[in-house]
N, C-alpha and C. Protein backbone atom coordinates (compact mmCIF):
# COMPACT_ATOMS: atom_id res chain seq x y z
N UNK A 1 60.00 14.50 273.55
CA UNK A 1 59.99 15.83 272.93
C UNK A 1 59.16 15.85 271.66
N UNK A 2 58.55 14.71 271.45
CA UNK A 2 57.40 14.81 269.67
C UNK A 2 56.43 15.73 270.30
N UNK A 3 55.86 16.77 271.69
CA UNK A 3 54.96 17.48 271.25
C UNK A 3 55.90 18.93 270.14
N UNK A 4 56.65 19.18 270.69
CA UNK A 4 57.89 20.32 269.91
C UNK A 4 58.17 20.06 268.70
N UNK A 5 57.75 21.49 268.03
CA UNK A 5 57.91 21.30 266.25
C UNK A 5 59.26 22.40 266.19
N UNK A 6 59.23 23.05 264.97
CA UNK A 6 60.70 23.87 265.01
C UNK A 6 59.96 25.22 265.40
N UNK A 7 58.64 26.12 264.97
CA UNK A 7 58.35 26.97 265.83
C UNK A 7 57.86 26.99 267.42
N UNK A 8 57.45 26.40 267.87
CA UNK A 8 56.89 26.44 268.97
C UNK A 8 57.42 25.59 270.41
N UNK A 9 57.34 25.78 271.32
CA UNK A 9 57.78 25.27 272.52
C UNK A 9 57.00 23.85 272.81
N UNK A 10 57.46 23.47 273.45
CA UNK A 10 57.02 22.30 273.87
C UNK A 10 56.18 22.38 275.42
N UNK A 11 55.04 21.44 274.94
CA UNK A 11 53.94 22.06 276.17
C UNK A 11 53.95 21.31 277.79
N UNK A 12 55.01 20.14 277.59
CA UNK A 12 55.03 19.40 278.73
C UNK A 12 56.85 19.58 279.49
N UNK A 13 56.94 20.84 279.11
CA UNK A 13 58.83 21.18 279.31
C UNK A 13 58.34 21.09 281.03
N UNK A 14 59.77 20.93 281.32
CA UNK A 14 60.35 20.79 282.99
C UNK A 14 60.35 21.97 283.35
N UNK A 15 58.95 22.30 284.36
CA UNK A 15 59.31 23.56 285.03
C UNK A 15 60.72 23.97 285.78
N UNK A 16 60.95 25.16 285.82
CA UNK A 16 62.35 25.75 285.52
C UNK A 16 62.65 25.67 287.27
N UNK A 17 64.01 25.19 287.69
CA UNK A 17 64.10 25.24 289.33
C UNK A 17 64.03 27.08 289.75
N UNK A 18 63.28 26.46 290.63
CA UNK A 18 63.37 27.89 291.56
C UNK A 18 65.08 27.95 292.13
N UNK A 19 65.63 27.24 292.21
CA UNK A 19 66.85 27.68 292.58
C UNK A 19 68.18 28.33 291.94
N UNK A 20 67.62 27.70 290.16
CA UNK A 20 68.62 27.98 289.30
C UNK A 20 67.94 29.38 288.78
N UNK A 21 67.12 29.75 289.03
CA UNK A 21 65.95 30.93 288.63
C UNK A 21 66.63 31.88 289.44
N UNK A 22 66.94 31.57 290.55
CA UNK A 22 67.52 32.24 291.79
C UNK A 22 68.96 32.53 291.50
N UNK A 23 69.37 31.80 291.25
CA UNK A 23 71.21 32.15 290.84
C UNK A 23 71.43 32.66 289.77
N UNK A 24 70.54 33.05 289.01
CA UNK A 24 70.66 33.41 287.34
C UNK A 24 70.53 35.04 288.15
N UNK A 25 69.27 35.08 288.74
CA UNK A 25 69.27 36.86 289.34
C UNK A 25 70.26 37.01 289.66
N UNK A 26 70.88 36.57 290.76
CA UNK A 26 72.03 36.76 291.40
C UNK A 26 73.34 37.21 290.32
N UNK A 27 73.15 36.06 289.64
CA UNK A 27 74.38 36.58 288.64
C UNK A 27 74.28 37.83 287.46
N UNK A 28 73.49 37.90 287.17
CA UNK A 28 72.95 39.33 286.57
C UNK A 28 73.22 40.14 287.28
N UNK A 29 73.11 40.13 288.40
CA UNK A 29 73.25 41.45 289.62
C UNK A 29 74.70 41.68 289.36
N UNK A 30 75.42 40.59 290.11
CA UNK A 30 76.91 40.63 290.22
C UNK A 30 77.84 41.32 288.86
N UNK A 31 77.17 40.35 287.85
CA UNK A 31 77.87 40.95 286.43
C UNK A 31 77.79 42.34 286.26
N UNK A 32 76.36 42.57 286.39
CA UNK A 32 76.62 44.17 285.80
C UNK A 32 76.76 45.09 286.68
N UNK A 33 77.13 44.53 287.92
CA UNK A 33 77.86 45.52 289.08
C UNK A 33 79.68 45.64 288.59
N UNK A 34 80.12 44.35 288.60
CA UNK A 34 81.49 43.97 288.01
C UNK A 34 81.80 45.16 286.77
N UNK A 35 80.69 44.69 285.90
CA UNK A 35 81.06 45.46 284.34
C UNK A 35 81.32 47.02 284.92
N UNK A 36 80.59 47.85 285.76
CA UNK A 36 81.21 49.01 286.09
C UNK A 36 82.43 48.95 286.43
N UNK A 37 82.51 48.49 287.11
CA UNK A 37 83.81 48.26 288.18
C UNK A 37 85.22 48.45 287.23
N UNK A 38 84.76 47.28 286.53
CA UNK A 38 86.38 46.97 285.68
C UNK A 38 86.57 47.40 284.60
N UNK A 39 85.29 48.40 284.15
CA UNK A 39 85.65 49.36 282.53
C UNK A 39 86.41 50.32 283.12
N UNK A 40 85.93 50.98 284.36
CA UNK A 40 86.62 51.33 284.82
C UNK A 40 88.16 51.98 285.23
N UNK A 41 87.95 50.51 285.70
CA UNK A 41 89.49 50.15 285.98
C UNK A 41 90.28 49.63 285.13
N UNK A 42 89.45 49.40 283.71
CA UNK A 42 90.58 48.93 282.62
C UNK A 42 90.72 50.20 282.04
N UNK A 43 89.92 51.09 282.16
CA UNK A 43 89.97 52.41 281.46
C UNK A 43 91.18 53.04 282.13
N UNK A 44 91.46 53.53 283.04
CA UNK A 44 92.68 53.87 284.08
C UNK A 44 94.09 53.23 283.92
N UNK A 45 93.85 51.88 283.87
CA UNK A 45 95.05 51.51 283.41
C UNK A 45 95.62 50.85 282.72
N UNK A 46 94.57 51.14 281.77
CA UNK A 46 95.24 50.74 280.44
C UNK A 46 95.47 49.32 280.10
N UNK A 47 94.69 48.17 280.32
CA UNK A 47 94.92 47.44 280.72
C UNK A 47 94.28 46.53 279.71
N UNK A 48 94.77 45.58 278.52
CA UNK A 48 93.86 44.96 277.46
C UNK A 48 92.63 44.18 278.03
N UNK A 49 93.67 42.84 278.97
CA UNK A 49 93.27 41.71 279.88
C UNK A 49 91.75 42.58 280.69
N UNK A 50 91.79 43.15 281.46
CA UNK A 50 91.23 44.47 282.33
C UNK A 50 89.91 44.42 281.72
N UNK A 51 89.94 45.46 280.20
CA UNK A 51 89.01 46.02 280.34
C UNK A 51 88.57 45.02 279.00
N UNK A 52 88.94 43.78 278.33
CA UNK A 52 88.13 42.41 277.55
C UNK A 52 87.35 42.12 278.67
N UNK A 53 88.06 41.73 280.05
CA UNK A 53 86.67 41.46 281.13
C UNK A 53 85.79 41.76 281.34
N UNK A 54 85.57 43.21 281.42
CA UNK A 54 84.65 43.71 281.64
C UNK A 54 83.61 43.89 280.47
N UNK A 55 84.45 44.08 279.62
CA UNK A 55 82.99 43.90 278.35
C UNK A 55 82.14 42.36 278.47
N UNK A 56 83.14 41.47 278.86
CA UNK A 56 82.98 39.99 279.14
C UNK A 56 81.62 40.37 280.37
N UNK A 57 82.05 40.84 281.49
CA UNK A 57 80.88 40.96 282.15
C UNK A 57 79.97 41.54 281.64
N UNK A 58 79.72 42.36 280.78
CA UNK A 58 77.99 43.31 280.45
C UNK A 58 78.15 42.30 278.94
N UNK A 59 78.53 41.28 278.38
CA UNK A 59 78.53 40.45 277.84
C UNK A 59 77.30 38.87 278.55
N UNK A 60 78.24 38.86 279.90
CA UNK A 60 77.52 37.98 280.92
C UNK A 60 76.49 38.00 281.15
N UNK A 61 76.15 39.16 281.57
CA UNK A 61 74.92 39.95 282.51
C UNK A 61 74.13 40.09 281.61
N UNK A 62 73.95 40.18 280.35
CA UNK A 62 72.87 39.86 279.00
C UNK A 62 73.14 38.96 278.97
N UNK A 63 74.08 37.98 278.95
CA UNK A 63 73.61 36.31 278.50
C UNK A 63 72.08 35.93 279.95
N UNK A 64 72.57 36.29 281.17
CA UNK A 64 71.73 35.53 281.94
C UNK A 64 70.44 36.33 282.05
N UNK A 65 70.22 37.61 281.88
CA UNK A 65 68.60 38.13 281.17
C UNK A 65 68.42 37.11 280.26
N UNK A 66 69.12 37.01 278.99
CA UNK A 66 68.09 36.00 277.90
C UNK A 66 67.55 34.85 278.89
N UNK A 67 68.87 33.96 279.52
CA UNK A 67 68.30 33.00 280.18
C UNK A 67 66.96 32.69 281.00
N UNK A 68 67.28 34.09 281.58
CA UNK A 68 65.97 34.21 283.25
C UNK A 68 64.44 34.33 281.73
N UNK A 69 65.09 35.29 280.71
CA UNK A 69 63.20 35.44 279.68
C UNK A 69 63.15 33.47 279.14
N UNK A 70 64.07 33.11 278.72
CA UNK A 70 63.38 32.03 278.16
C UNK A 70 63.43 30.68 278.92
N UNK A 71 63.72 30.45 280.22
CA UNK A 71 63.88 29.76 281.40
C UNK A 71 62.77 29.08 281.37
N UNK A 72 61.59 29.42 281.19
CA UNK A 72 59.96 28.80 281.42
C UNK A 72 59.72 28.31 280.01
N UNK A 73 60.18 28.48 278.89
CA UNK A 73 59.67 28.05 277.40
C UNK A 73 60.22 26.64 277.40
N UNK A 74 60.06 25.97 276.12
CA UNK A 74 60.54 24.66 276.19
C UNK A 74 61.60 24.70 275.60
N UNK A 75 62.21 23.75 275.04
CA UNK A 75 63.74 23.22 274.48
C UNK A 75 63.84 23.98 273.58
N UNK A 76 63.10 24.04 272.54
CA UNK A 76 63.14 24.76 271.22
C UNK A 76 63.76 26.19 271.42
N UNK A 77 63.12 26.99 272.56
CA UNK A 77 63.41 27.88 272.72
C UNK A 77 64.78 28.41 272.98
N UNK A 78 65.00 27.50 274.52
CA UNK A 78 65.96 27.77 275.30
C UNK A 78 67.66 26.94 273.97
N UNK A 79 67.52 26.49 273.43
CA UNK A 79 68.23 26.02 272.24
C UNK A 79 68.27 27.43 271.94
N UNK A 80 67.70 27.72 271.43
CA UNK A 80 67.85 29.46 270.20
C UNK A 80 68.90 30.26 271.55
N UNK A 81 68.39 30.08 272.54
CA UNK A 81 69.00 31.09 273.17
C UNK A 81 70.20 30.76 273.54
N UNK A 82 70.18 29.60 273.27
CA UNK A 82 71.96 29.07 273.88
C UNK A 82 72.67 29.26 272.95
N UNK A 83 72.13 29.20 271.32
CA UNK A 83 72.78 29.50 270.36
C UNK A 83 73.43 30.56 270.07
N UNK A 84 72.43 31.35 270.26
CA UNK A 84 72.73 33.14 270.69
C UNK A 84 73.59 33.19 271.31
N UNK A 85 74.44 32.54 272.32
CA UNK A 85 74.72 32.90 273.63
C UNK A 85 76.36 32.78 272.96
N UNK A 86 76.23 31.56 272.58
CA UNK A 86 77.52 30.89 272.01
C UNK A 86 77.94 31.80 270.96
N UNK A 87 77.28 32.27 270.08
CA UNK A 87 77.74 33.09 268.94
C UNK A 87 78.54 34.45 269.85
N UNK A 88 78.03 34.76 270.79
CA UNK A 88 78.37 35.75 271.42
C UNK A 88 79.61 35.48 272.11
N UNK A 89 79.81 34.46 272.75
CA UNK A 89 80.71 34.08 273.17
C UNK A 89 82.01 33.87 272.22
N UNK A 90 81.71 33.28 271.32
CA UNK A 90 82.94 33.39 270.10
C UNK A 90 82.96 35.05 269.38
N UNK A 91 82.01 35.68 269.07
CA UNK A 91 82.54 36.97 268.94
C UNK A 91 83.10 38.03 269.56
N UNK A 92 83.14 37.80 271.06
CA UNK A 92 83.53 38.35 272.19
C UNK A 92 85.13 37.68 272.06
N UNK A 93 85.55 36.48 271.96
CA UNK A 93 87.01 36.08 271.39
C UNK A 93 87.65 36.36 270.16
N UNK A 94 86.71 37.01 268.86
CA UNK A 94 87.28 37.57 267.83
C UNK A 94 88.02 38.85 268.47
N UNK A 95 86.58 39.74 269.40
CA UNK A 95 86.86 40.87 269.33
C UNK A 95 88.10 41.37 270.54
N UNK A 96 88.24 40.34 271.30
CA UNK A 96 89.67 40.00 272.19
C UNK A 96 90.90 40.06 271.40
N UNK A 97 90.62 39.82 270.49
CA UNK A 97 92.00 38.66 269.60
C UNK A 97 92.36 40.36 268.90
N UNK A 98 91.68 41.05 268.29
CA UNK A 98 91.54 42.27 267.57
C UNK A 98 92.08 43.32 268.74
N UNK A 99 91.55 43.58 269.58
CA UNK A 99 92.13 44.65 270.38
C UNK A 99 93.53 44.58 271.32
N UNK A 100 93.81 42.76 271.19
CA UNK A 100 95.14 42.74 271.73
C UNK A 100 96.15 43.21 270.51
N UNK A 101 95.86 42.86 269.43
CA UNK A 101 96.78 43.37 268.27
C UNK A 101 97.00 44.60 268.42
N UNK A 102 96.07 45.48 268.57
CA UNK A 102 96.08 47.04 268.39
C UNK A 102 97.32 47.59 269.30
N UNK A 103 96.38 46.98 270.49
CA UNK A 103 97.73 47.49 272.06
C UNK A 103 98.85 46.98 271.95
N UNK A 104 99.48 45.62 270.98
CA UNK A 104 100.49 45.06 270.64
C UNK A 104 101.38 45.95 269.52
N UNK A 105 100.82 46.95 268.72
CA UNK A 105 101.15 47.74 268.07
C UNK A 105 101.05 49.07 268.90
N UNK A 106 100.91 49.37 269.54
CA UNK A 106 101.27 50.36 270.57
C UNK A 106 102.61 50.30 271.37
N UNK A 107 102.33 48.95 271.90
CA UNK A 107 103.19 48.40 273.11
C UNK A 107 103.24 48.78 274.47
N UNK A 108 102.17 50.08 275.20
CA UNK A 108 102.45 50.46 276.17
C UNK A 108 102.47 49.76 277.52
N UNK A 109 102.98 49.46 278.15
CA UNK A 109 102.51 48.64 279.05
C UNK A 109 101.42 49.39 279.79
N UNK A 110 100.69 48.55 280.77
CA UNK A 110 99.65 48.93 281.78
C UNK A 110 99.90 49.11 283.25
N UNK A 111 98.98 49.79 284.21
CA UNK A 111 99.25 49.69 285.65
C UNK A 111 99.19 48.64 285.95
N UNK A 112 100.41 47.78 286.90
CA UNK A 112 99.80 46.41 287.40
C UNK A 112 99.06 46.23 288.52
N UNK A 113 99.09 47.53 289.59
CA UNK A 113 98.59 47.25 290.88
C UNK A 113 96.75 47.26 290.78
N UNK A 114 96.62 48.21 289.80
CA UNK A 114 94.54 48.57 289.42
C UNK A 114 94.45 47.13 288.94
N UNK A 115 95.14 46.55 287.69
CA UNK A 115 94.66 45.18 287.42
C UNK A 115 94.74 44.44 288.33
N UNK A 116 95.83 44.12 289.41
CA UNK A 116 95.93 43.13 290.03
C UNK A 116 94.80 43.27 291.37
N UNK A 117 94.46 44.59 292.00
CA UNK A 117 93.29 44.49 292.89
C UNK A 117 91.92 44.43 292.15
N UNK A 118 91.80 44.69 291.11
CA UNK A 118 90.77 44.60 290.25
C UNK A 118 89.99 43.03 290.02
N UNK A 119 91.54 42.34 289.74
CA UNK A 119 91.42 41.42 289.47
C UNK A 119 91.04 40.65 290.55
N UNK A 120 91.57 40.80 291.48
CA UNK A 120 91.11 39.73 293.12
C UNK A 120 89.39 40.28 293.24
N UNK A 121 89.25 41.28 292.84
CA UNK A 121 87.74 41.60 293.37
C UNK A 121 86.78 40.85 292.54
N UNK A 122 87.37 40.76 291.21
CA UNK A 122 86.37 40.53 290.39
C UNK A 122 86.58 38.71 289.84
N UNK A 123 87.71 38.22 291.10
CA UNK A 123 87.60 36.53 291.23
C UNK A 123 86.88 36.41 292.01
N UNK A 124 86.98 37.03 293.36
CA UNK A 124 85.83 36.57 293.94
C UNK A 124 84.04 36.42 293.67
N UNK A 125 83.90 37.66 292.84
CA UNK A 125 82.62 37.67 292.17
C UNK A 125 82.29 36.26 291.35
N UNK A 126 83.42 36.68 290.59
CA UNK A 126 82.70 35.13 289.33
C UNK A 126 83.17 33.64 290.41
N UNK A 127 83.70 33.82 291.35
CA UNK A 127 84.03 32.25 291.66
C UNK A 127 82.95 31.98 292.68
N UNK A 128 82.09 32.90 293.05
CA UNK A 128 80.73 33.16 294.09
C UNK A 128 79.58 32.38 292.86
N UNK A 129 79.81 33.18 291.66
CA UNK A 129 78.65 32.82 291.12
C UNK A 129 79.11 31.39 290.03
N UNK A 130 80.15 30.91 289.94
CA UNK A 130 80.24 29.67 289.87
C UNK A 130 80.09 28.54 290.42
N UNK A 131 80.26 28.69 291.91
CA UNK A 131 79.81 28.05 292.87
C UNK A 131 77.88 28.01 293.16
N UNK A 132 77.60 28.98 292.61
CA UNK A 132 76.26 29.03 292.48
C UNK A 132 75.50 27.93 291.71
N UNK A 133 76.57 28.17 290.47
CA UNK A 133 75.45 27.54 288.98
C UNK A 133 76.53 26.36 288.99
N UNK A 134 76.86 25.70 289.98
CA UNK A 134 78.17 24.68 289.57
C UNK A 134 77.20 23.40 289.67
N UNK A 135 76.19 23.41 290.66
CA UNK A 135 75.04 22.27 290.32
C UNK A 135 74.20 21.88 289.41
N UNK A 136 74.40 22.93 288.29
CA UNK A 136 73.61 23.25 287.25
C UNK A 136 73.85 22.81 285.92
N UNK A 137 75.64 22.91 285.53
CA UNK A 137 76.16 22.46 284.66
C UNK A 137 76.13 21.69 283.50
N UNK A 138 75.43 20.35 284.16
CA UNK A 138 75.38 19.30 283.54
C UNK A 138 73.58 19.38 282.60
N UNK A 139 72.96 20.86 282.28
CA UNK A 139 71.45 20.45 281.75
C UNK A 139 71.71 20.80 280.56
N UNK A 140 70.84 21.27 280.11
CA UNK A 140 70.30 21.61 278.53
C UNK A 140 71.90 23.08 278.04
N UNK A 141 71.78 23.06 276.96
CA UNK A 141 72.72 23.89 275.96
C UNK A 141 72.42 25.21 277.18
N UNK A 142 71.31 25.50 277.66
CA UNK A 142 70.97 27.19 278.04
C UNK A 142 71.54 26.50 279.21
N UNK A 143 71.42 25.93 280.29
CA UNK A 143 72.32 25.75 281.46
C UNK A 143 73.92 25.72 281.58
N UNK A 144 74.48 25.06 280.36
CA UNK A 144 75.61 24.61 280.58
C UNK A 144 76.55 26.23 279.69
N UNK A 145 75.55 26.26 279.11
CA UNK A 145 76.05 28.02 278.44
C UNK A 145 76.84 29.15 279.61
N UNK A 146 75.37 28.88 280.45
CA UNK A 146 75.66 29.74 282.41
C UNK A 146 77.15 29.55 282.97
N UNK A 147 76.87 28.29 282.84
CA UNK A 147 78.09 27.82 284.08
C UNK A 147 79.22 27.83 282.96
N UNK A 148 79.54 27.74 281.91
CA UNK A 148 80.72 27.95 280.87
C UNK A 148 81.21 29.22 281.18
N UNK A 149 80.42 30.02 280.67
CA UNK A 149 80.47 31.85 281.14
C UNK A 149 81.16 32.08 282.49
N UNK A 150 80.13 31.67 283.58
CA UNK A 150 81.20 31.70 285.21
C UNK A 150 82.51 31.31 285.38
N UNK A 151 82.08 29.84 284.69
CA UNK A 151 83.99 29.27 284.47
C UNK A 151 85.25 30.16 284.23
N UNK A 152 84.55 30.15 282.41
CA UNK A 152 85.64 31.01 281.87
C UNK A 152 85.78 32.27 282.53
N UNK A 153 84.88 32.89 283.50
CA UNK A 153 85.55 34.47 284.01
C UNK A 153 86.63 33.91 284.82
N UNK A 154 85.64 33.16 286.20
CA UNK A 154 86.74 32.76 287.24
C UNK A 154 88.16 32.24 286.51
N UNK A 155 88.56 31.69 285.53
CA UNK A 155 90.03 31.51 285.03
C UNK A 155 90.64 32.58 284.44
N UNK A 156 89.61 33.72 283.98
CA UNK A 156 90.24 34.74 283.41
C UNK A 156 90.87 35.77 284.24
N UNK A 157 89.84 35.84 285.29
CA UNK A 157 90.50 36.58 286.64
C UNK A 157 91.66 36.17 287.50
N UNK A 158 91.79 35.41 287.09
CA UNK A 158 93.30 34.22 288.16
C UNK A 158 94.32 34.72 286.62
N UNK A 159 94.05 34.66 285.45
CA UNK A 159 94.87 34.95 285.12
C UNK A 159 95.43 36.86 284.85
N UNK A 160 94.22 37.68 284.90
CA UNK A 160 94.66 38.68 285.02
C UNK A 160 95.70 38.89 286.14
N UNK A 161 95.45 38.53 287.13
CA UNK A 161 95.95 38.76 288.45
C UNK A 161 97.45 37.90 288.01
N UNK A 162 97.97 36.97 287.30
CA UNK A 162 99.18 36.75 286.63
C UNK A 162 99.70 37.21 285.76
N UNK A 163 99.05 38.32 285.00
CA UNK A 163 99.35 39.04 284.48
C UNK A 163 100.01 40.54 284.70
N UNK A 164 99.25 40.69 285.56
CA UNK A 164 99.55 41.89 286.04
C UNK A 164 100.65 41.68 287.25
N UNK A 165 101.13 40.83 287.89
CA UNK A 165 102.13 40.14 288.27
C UNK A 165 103.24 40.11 287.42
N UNK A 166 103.27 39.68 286.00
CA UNK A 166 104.47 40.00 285.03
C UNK A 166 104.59 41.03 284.53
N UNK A 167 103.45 42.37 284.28
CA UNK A 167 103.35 43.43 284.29
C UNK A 167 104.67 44.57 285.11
N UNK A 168 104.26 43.89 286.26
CA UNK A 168 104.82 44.52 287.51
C UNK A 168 106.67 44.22 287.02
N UNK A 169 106.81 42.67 286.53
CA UNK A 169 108.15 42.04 287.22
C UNK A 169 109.00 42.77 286.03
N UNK A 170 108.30 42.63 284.92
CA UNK A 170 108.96 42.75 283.45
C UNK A 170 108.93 44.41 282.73
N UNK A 171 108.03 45.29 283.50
CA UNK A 171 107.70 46.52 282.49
C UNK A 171 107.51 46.67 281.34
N UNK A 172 107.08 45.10 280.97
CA UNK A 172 106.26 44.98 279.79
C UNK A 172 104.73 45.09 280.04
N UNK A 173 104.50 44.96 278.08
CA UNK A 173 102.63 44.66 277.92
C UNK A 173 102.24 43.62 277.88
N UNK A 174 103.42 42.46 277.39
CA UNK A 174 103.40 41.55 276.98
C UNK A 174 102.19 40.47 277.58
N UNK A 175 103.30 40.29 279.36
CA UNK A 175 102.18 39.44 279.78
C UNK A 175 100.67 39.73 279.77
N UNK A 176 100.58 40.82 279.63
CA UNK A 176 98.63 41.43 279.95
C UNK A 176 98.01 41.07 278.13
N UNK A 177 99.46 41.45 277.43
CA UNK A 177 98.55 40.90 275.75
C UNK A 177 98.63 39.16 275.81
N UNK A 178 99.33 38.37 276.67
CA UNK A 178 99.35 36.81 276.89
C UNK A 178 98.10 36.64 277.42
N UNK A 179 97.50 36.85 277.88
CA UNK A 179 96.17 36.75 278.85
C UNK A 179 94.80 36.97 278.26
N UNK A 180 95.11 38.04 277.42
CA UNK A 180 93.79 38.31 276.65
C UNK A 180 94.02 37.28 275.71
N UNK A 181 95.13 37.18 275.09
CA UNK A 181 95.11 36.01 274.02
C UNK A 181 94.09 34.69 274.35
N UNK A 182 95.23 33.99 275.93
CA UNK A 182 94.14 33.07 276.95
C UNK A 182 92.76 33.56 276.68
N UNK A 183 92.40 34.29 277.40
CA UNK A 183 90.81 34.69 277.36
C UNK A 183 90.03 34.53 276.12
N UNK A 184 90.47 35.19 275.20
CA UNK A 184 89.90 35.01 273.85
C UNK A 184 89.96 33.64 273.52
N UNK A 185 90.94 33.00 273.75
CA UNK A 185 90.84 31.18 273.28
C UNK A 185 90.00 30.45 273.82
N UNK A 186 89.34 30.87 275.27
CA UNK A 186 88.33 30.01 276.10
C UNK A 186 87.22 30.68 275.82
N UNK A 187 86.99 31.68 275.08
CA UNK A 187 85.35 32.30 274.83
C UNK A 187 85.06 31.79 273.34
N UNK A 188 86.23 31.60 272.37
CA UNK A 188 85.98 30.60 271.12
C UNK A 188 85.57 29.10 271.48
N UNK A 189 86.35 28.92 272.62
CA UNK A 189 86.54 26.82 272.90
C UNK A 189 84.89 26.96 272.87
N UNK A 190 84.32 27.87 274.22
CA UNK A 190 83.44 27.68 274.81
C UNK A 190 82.19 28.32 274.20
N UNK A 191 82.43 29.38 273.18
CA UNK A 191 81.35 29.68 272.36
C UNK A 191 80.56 28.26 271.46
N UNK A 192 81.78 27.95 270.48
CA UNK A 192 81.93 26.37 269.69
C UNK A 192 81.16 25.43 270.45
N UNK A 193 81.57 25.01 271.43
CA UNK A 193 80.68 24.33 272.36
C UNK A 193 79.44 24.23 272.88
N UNK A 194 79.01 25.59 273.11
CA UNK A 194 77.78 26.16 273.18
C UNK A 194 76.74 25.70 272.00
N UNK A 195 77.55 26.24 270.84
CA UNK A 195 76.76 26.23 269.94
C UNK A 195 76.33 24.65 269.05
N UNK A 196 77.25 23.82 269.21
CA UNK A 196 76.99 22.60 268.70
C UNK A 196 76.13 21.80 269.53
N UNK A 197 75.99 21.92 270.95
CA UNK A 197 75.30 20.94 271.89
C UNK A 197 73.85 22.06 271.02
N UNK A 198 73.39 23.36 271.38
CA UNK A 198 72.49 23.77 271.19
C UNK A 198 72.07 23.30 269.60
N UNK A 199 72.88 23.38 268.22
CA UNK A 199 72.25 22.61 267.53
C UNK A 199 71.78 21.27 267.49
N UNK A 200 72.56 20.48 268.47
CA UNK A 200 71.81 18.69 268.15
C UNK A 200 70.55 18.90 269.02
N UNK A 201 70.47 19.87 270.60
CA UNK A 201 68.52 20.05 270.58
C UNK A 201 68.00 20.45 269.75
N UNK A 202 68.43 21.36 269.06
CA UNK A 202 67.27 21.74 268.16
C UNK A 202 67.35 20.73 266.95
N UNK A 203 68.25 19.89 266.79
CA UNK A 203 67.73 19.13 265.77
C UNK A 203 67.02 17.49 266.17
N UNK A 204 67.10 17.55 267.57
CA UNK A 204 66.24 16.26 268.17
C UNK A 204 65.12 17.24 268.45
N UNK A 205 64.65 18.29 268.58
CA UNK A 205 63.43 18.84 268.95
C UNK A 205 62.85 19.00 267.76
């Protein structure tokens, strides 16, 4: 990596796989099909867990545009963008952590049956496109950013769908404000994470 200074890319970077080029579209597609879907449906029923997802998806679906623009640049680059990615990812768990309080000071509970079919639709999505980028995992800060993102939905959706399950049992909010809590704790783990692998490239680049 000595052709890479701190502005500029590096001129001998690893052309980008056509396959992971390929699953990044894919997942852009899916996300911001999802993000309709479940504002939606968090809008309807009221639902904290619900509708953090879905911002989570049009959250997603811009992380993997940056990816697909800086996919062809070198390390330097794709570093900045993972950095980005991660910051986003931990402010997307502030802003979880903040709107479960609000609805916790409300207390209303939510519909469980919209979250809970919501929720099966929108596991299958992210566990399609985890299975996608699951070969991918192991590259640079901007790869492992991808497949973090897929992760954390696919667990967030298994847990909505348990949520809205105690929703149902209890005629509480509770379990659906337990879930976003979850959620928000794996978009901090995994923001943090993001962001420290992406600083040691950019400080070996």
């Amino acid at each position: 990596m000595a052709c890479c200074s701190c502005e500029t890319s590096c001129s001998t970077s690893t052309a980008p796989s056509p396959r992971f080029r390929r699953a990044l579209w894919i997942a852009l597609w899916v996300n911001a099909l999802m993000f309709g879907v479940e504002i939606i449906g968090g809008l309807s029923s009221g639902s904290v867990s619900l509708w953090a997802d879905a911002v989570d998806f049009a959250g997603d679906a811009a992380n993997y545009a940056l990816s697909l623009a800086v996919l062809s640049l070198g390390l330097v680059w794709r570093a900045r963008a993972a950095w980005l990615k991660g910051a986003t990812m931990a402010a997307f768990g502030v802003f979880v952590l903040l709107r479960a309080g609000g609805s916790a000071w409300q207390g209303i509970p939510p519909e469980p049956l919209t979250m809970g079919v919501i929720g099966l639709i929108a596991l299958a999505a992210n566990a399609g496109v985890a299975l996608l980028l699951y070969a991918f995992r192991e590259g640079d800060a901007n790869m492992r950013s991808v497949w973090l993102c897929s992760r954390n939905d696919a667990i967030g959706n298994i847990a909505v769908m348990l949520a809205a399950a105690g929703v149902f049992g209890t005629g509480s909010a509770w379990p659906d404000l337990a879930v976003a809590l979850v959620m928000a704790g794996l978009a901090l783990s995994g923001g943090f994470s993001v962001l420290r692998q992406a600083r040691q490239e950019l400080a070996s680049a």
